[in-house]
Protein backbone atom coordinates (compact mmCIF):
# COMPACT_ATOMS: atom_id res chain seq x y z
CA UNK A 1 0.00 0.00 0.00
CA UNK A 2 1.29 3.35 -1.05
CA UNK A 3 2.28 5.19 2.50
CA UNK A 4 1.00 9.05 2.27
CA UNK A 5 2.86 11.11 4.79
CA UNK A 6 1.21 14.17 5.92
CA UNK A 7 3.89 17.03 7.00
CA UNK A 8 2.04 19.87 9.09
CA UNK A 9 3.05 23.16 8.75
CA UNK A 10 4.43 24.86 11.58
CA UNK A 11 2.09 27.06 14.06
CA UNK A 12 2.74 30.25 11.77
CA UNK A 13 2.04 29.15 8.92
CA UNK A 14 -1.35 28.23 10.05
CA UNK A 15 -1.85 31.53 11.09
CA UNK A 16 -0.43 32.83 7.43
CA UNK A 17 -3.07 30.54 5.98
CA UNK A 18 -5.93 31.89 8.14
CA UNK A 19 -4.54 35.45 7.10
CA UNK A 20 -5.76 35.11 3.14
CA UNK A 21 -8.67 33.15 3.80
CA UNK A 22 -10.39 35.94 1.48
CA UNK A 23 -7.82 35.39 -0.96
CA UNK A 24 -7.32 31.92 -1.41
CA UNK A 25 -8.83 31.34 -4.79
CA UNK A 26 -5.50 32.47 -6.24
CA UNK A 27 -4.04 29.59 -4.68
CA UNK A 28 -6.21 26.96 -2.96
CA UNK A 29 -9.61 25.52 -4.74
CA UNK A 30 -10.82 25.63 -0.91
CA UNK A 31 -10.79 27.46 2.30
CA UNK A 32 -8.52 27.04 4.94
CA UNK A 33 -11.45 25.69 7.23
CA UNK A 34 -12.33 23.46 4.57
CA UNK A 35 -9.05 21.88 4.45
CA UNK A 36 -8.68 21.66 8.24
CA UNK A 37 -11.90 19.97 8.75
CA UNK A 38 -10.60 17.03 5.47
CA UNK A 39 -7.31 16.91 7.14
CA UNK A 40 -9.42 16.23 10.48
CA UNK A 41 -11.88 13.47 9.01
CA UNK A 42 -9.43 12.05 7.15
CA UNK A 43 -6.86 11.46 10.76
CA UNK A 44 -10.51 10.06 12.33
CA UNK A 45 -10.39 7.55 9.58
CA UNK A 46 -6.94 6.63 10.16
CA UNK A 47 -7.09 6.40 14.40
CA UNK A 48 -10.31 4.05 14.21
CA UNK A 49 -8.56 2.29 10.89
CA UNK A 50 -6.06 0.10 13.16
CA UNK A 51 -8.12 -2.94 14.64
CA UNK A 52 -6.06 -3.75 17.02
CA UNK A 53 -5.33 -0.15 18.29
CA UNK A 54 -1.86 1.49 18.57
CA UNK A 55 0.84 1.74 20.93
CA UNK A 56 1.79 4.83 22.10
CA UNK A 57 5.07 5.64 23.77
CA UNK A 58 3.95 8.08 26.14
CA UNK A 59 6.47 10.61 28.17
CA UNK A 60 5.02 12.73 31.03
CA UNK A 61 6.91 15.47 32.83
CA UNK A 62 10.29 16.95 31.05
CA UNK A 63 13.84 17.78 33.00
CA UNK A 64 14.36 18.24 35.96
CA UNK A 65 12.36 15.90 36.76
CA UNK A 66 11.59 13.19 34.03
CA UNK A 67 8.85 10.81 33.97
CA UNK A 68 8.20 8.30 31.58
CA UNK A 69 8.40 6.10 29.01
CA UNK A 70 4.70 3.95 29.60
CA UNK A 71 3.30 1.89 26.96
CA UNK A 72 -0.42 2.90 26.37
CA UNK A 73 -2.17 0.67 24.37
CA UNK A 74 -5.21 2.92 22.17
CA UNK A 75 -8.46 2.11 20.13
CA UNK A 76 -10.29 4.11 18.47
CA UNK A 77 -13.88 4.24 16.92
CA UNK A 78 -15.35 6.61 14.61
CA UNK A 79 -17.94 7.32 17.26
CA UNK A 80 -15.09 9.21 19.23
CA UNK A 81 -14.65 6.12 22.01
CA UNK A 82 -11.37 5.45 23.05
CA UNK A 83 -10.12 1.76 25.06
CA UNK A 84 -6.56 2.19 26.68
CA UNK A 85 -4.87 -0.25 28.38
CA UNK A 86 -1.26 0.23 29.70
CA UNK A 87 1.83 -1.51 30.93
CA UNK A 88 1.72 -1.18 34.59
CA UNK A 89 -0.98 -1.19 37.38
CA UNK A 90 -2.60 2.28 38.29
CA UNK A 91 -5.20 2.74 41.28
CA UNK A 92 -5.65 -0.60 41.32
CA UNK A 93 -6.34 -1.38 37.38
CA UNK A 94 -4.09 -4.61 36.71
CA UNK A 95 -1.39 -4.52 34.40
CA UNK A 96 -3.76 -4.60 30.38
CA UNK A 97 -6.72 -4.12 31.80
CA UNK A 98 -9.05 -1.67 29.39
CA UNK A 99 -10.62 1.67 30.08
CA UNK A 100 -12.74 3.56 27.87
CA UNK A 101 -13.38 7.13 27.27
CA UNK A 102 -14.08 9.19 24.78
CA UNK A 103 -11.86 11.37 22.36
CA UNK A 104 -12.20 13.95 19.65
CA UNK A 105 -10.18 15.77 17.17
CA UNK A 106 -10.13 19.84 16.41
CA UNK A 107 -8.09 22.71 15.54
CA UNK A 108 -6.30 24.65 17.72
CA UNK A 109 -2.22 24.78 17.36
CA UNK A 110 -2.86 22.49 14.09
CA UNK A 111 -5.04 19.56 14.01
CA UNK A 112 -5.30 18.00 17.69
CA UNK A 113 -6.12 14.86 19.30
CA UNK A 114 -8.01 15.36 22.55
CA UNK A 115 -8.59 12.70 25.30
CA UNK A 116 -11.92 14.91 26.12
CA UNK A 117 -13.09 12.47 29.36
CA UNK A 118 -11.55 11.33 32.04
CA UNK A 119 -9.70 8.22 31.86
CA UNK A 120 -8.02 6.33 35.25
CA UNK A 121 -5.07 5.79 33.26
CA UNK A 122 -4.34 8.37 30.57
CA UNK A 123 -5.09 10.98 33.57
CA UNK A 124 -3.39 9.96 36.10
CA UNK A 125 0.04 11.55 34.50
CA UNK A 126 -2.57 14.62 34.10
CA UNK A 127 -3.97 14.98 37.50
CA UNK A 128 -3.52 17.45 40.29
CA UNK A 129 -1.47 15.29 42.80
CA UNK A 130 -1.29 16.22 46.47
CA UNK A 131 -2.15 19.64 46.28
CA UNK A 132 0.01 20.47 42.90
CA UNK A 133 -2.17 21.49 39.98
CA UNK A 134 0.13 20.37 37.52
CA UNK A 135 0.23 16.85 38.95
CA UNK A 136 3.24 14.85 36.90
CA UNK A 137 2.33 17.34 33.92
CA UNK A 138 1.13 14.96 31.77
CA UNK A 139 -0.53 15.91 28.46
CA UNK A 140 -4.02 14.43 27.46
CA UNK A 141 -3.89 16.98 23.87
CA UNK A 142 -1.64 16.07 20.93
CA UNK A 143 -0.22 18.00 18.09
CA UNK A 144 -0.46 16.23 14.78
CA UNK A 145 2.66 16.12 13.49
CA UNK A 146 2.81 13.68 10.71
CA UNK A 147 0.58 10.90 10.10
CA UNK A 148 0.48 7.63 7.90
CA UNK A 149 -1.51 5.07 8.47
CA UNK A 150 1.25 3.32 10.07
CA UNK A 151 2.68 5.52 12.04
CA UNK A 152 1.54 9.35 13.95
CA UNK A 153 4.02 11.42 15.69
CA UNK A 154 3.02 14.10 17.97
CA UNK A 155 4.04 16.80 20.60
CA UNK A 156 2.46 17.39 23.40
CA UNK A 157 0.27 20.44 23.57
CA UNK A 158 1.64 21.21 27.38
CA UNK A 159 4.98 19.27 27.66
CA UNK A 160 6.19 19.72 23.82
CA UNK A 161 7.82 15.92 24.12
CA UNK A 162 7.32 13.54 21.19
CA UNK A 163 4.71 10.97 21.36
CA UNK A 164 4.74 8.49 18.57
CA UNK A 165 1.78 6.08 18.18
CA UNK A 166 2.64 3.04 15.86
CA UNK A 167 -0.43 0.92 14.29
CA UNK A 168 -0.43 -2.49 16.13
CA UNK A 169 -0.13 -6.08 14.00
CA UNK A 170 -3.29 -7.70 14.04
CA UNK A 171 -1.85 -10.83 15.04
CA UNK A 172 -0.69 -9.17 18.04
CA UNK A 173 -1.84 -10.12 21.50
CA UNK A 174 -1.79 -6.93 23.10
CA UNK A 175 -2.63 -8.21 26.44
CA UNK A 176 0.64 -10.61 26.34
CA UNK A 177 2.64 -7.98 25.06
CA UNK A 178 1.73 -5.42 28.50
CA UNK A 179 2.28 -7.73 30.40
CA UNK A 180 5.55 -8.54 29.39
CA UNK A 181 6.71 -5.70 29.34
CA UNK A 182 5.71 -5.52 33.22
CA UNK A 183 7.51 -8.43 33.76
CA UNK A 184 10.69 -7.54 31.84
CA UNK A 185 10.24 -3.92 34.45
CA UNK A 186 10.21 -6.12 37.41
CA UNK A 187 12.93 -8.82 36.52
CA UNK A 188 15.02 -5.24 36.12
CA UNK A 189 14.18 -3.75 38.65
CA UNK A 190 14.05 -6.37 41.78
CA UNK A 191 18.21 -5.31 41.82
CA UNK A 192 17.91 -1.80 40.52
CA UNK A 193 21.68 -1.22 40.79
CA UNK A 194 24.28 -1.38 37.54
CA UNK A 195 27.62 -1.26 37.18
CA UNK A 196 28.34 0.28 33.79
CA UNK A 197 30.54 -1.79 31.37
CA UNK A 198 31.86 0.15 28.73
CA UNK A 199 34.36 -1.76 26.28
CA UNK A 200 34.74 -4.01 29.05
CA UNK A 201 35.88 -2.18 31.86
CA UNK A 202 34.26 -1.14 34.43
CA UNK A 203 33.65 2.78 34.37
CA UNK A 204 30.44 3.94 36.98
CA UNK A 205 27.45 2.93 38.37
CA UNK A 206 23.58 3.41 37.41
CA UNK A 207 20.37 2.67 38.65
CA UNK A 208 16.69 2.39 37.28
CA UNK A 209 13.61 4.04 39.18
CA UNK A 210 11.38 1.70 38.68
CA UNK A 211 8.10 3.98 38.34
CA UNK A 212 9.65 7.11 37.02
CA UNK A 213 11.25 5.00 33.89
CA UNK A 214 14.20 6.61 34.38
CA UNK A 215 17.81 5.68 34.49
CA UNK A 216 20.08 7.55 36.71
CA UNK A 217 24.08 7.56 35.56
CA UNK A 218 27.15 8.24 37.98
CA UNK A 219 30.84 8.65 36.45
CA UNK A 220 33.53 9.67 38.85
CA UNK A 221 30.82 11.89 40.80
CA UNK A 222 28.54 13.06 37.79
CA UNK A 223 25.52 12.20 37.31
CA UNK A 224 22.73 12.13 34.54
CA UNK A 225 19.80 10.54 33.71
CA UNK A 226 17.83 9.78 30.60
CA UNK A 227 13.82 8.38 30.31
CA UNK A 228 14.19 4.61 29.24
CA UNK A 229 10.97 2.98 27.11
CA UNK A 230 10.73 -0.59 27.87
CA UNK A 231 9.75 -3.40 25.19
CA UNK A 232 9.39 -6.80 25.56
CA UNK A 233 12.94 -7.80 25.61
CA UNK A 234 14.99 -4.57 26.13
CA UNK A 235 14.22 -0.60 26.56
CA UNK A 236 15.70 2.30 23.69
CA UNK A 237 16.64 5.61 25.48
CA UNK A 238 14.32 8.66 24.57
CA UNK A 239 17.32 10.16 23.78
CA UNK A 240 20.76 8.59 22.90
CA UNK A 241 23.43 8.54 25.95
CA UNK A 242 26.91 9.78 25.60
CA UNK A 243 29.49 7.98 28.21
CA UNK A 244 32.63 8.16 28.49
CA UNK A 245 32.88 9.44 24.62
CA UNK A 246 30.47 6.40 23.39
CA UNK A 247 26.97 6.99 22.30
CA UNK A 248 24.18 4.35 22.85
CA UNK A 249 20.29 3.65 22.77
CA UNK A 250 19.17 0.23 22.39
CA UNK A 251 19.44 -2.76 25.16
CA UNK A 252 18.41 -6.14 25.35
CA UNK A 253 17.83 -8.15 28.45
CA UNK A 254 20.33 -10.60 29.52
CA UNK A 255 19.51 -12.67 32.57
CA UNK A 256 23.11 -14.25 32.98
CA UNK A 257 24.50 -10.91 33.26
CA UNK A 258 25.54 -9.53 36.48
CA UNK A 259 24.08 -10.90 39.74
CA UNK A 260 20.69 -10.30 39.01
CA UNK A 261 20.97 -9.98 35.02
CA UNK A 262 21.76 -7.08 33.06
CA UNK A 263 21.21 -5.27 29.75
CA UNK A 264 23.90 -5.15 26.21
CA UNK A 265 23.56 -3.10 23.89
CA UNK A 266 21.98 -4.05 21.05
CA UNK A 267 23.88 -0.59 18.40
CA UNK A 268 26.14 -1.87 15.73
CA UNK A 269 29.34 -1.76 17.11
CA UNK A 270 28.81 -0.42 20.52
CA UNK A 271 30.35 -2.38 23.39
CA UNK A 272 28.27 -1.64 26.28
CA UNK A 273 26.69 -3.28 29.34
CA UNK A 274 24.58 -2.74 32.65
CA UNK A 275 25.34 -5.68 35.22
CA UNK A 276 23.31 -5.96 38.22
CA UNK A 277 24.87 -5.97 41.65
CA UNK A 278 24.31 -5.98 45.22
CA UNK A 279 25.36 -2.44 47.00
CA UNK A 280 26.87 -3.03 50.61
CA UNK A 281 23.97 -0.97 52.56
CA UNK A 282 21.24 -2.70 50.82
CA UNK A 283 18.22 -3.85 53.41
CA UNK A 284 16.65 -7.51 52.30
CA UNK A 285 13.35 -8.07 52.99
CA UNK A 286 14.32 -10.06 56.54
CA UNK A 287 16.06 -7.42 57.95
CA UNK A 288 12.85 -5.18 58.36
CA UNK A 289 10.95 -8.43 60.21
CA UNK A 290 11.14 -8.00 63.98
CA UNK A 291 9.98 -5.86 67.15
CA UNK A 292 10.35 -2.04 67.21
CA UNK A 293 10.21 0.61 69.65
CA UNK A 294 7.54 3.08 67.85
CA UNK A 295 8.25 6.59 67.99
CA UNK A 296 5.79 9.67 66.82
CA UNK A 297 4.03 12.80 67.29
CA UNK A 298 -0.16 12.40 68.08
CA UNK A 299 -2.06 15.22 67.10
CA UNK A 300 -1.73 17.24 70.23
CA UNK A 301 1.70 17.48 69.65
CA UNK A 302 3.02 14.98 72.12
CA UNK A 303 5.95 12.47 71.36
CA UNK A 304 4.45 9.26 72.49
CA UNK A 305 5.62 5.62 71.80
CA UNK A 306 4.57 2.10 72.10
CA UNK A 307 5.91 -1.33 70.82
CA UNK A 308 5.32 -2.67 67.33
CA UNK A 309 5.55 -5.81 65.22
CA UNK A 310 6.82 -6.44 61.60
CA UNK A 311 5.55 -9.83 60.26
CA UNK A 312 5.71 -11.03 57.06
CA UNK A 313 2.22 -11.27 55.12
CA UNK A 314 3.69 -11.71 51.47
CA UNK A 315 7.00 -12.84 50.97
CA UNK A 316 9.24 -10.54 49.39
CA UNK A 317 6.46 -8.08 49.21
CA UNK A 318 4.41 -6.91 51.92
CA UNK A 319 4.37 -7.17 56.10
CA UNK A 320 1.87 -6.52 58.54
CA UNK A 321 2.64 -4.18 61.47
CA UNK A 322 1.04 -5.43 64.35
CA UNK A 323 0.49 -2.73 67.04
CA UNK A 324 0.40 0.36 64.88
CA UNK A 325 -3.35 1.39 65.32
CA UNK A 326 -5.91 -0.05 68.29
CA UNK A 327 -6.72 -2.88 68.05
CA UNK A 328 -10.43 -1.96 67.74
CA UNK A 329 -9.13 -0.94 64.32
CA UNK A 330 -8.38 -4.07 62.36
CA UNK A 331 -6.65 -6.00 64.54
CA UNK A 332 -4.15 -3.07 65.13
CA UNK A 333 -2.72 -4.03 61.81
CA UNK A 334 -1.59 -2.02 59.14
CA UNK A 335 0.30 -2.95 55.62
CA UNK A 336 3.64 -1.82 55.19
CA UNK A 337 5.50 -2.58 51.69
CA UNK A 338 8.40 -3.71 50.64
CA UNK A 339 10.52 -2.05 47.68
CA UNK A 340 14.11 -2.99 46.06
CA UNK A 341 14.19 1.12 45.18
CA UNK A 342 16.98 3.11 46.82
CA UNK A 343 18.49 0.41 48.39
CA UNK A 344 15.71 -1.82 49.85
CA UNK A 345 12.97 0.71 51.96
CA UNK A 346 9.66 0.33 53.24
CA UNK A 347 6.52 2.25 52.38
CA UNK A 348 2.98 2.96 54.12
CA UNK A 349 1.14 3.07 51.39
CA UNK A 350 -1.77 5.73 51.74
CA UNK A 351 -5.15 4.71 51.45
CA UNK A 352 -5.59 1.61 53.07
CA UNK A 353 -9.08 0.90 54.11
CA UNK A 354 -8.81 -0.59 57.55
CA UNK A 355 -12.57 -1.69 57.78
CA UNK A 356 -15.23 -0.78 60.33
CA UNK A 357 -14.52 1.19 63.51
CA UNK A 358 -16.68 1.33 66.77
CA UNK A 359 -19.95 2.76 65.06
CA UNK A 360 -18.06 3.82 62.05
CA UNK A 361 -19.01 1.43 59.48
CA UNK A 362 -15.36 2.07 57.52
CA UNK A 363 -12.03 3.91 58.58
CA UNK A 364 -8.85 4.64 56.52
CA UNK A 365 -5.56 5.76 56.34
CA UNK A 366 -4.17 9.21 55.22
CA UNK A 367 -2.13 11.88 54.28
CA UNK A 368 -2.26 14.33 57.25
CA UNK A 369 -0.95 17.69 57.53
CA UNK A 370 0.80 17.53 61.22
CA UNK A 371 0.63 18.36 64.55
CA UNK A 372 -2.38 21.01 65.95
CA UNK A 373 -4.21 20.25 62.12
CA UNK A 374 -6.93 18.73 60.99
CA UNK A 375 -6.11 19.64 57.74
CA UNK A 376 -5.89 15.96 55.88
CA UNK A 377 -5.86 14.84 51.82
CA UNK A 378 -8.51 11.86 51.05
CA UNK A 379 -7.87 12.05 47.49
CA UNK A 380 -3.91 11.92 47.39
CA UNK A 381 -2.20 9.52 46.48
CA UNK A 382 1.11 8.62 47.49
CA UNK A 383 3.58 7.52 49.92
CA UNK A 384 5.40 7.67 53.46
CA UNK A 385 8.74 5.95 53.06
CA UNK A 386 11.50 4.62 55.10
CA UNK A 387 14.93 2.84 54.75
CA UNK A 388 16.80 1.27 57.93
CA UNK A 389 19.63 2.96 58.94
CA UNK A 390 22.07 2.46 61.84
CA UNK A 391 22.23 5.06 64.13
CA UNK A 392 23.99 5.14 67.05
CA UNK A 393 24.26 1.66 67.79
CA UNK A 394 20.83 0.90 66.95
CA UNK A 395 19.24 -0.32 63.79
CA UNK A 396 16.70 2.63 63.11
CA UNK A 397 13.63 3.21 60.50
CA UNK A 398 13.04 6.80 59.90
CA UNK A 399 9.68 7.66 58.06
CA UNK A 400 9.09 10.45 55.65
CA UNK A 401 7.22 11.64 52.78
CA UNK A 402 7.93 10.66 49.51
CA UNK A 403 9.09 13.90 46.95
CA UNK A 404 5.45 15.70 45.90
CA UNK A 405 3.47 14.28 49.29
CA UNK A 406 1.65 16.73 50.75
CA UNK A 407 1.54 15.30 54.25
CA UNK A 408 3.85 15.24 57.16
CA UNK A 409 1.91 12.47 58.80
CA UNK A 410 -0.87 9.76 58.40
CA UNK A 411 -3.86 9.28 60.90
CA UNK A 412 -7.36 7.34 60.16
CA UNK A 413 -10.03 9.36 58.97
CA UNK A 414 -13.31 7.60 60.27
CA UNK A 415 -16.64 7.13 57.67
CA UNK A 416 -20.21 7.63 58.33
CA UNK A 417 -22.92 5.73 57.32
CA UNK A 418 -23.23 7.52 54.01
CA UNK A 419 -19.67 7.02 53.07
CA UNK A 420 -18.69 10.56 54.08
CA UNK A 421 -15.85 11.82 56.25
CA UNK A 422 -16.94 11.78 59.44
CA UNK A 423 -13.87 13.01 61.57
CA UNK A 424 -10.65 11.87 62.83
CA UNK A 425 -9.15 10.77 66.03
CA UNK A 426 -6.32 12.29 67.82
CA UNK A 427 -5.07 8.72 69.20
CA UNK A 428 -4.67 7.65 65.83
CA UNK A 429 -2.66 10.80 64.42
CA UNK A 430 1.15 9.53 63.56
CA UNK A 431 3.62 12.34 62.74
CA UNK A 432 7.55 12.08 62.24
CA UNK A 433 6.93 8.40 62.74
CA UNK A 434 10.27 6.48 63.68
CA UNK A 435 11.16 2.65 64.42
CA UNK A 436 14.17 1.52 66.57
CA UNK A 437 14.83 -1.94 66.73
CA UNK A 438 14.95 -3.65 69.26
């Protein structure tokens, strides 16, 4: 089939064509509108044209602090309904699991594809996020930059990054292909620590965030990062990476390499390689199980303590601290996770629902501004983190809030019968939370 290519003029020259739209007999056998609204109909056609959808490679939030590559997985109908399903779990949507909105195309900065409703994973990157408007400035409007029936490229109405869509096989299983990609993200990231092989030797050290999609590099104290898009056997660089005077982009997974596996490079003629390895300060899962001394501020502003359990619920995973909350209150349990990031740490993930509470038919757990507030955030999402550390003598968990949290603290917000916010309760207000060991 022939392959028409579509090369949009820049944002001037729109504005030059709107200029003669009085004059454009001379030139054009119809008006600029006229044309615009074709071009439109005609990119419709094209979008619901792919059966089995296309993947987008879909970057959020530029430097300094870079999110993204995600795999989005898009169909579209001529009725202006959009499915997307994407490579990783978001509020609770498994891994290729489909959610439909809607979508439509106009013309604003050039022809534009809108996601027009709101869609659990598309806005998610969009989303105000603990009191920040912007959110991880995601963009939900597209550009048009060229188009084929193969293959769209974009930019991002907000964020001006590149977004290319690429028309899916339809003898692809697209629910297979998420999901391993997911799995290729966690086999490289259960060790996210590299050594960096370049021509053999040895030259720095890297690591992967594993939701962020981004690979941090250090060379003899310098570091950089670059956003990594992850396929089913390897991950290209959104940008190629200059090292030690060599330039790369492509890797392929390698399980024998390194300790944990690793990545080559799959450029002609570039010798270079990402080894996994174990840092000395990492924390295992194990060393978190055990009895703590529980340290924190309650709501009245008084440092109070009390002995707590970690116990293992799923290996490798999750714990249960025993202790944390009465025991009126789901057993006095709470979930704490575990994460290979930043050298093995622990999270309390926000918005666990701890189940019924004295008359309270449901209770939770949330974000909470501190001490002498009620001030609390029942629609952020996020985390409270903490990574073992030694500390005079004693083995020592420090908790704080992860980069964008609002929150200083967690406490349980208690429900009504109508599902509302009822109130809170200053025993169960936690602020600059801390575990020692005993």
């Amino acid at each position: 089939m022939k392959k028409i290519i579509y090369i949009l003029l820049p944002v001037l020259s729109i504005f030059l064509l709107q200029s003669c739209l009085f004059k454009d007999d001379d030139v054009f056998d119809d008006s600029p509108a006229n044309r615009m609204n074709k071009a439109l109909e005609e990119y419709r056609e094209i979008l619901a044209g792919a059966p089995n959808g296309w993947l987008m490679e879909y970057y959020a939030e530029t430097e300094p602090n870079l999110i993204g590559g995600y795999t989005f997985i898009c169909k579209f109908d001529k009725n202006g309904n959009v499915s997307l399903s994407t490579d990783s779990e978001i509020k609770s949507i498994p891994v290729a699991e489909t959610v439909t909105s809607t979508y439509d195309l106009n013309a604003d900065q050039g022809p534009v594809l809108i996601f027009d409703t709101y869609n659990e994973l598309l806005n998610f990157y969009t989303e105000p996020r603990n009191g920040d408007a912007n959110g991880y400035n995601g963009d939900f409007q597209f550009i048009f930059m060229e188009v084929s029936p193969e293959k769209i490229v974009f930019h991002g109405k907000t964020q001006k990054l590149k977004i290319v869509m690429t028309r899916i096989d339809d003898g692809i299983d697209n629910s297979t292909y998420l999901k391993n990609v997911n799995n290729l993200l966690a086999a490289s990231t259960e060790m996210p620590f590299y050594k960096i092989l370049i021509n053999g030797s040895e030259v720095g050290i890297a690591e992967i965030d594993e939701f962020s999609r981004v690979f941090t590099f250090e060379i003899e104290g310098q570091r950089t990062k670059q956003n990594m898009f992850y396929q089913t056997e390897g991950f290209v660089f959104l940008k190629p990476v200059t090292l030690s005077g060599v330039t790369f982009s492509n890797f392929k997974w390698n399980a024998t390499l390194g300790e944990y596996g690793g990545f080559e490079c799959t450029d002609n003629g570039v010798d270079v390689k990402f080894t996994t390895y174990k840092p000395i300060d990492y924390q295992n899962y194990d060393d978190y199980i055990g009895t703590y001394t529980m340290s924190y501020i309650n709501h009245d502003n008084v440092r109070k303590s009390k002995t707590v359990r970690i116990t293992e619920l799923e290996r490798e995973k999750t714990y249960n601290v025993e202790n944390f909350v009465p025991t009126a209150i789901n057993g006095g349990k709470i979930v704490l996770e575990y994460t290979t990031a930043k050298r093995g740490q622990v999270i309390i993930p926000i918005y666990q629902d701890l189940g019924p509470w004295s008359t309270y038919p449901r209770s939770g757990l949330y974000f909470w501004v501190g001490p002498g507030s009620g001030s609390y955030y029942p629609s952020a999402q996020g985390q409270v983190i903490g990574k073992m550390e030694e500390n005079a003598g004693a083995n020592v968990i420090e908790f704080k809030q992860a980069a964008g949290t609002s929150g200083n603290g967690i406490l349980v917000i208690l429900y009504n019968a109508t599902g509302g916010a009822a109130r809170y309760n200053a025993d169960t207000s936690y602020n600059s939370i801390v575990f020692t060991k005993q």
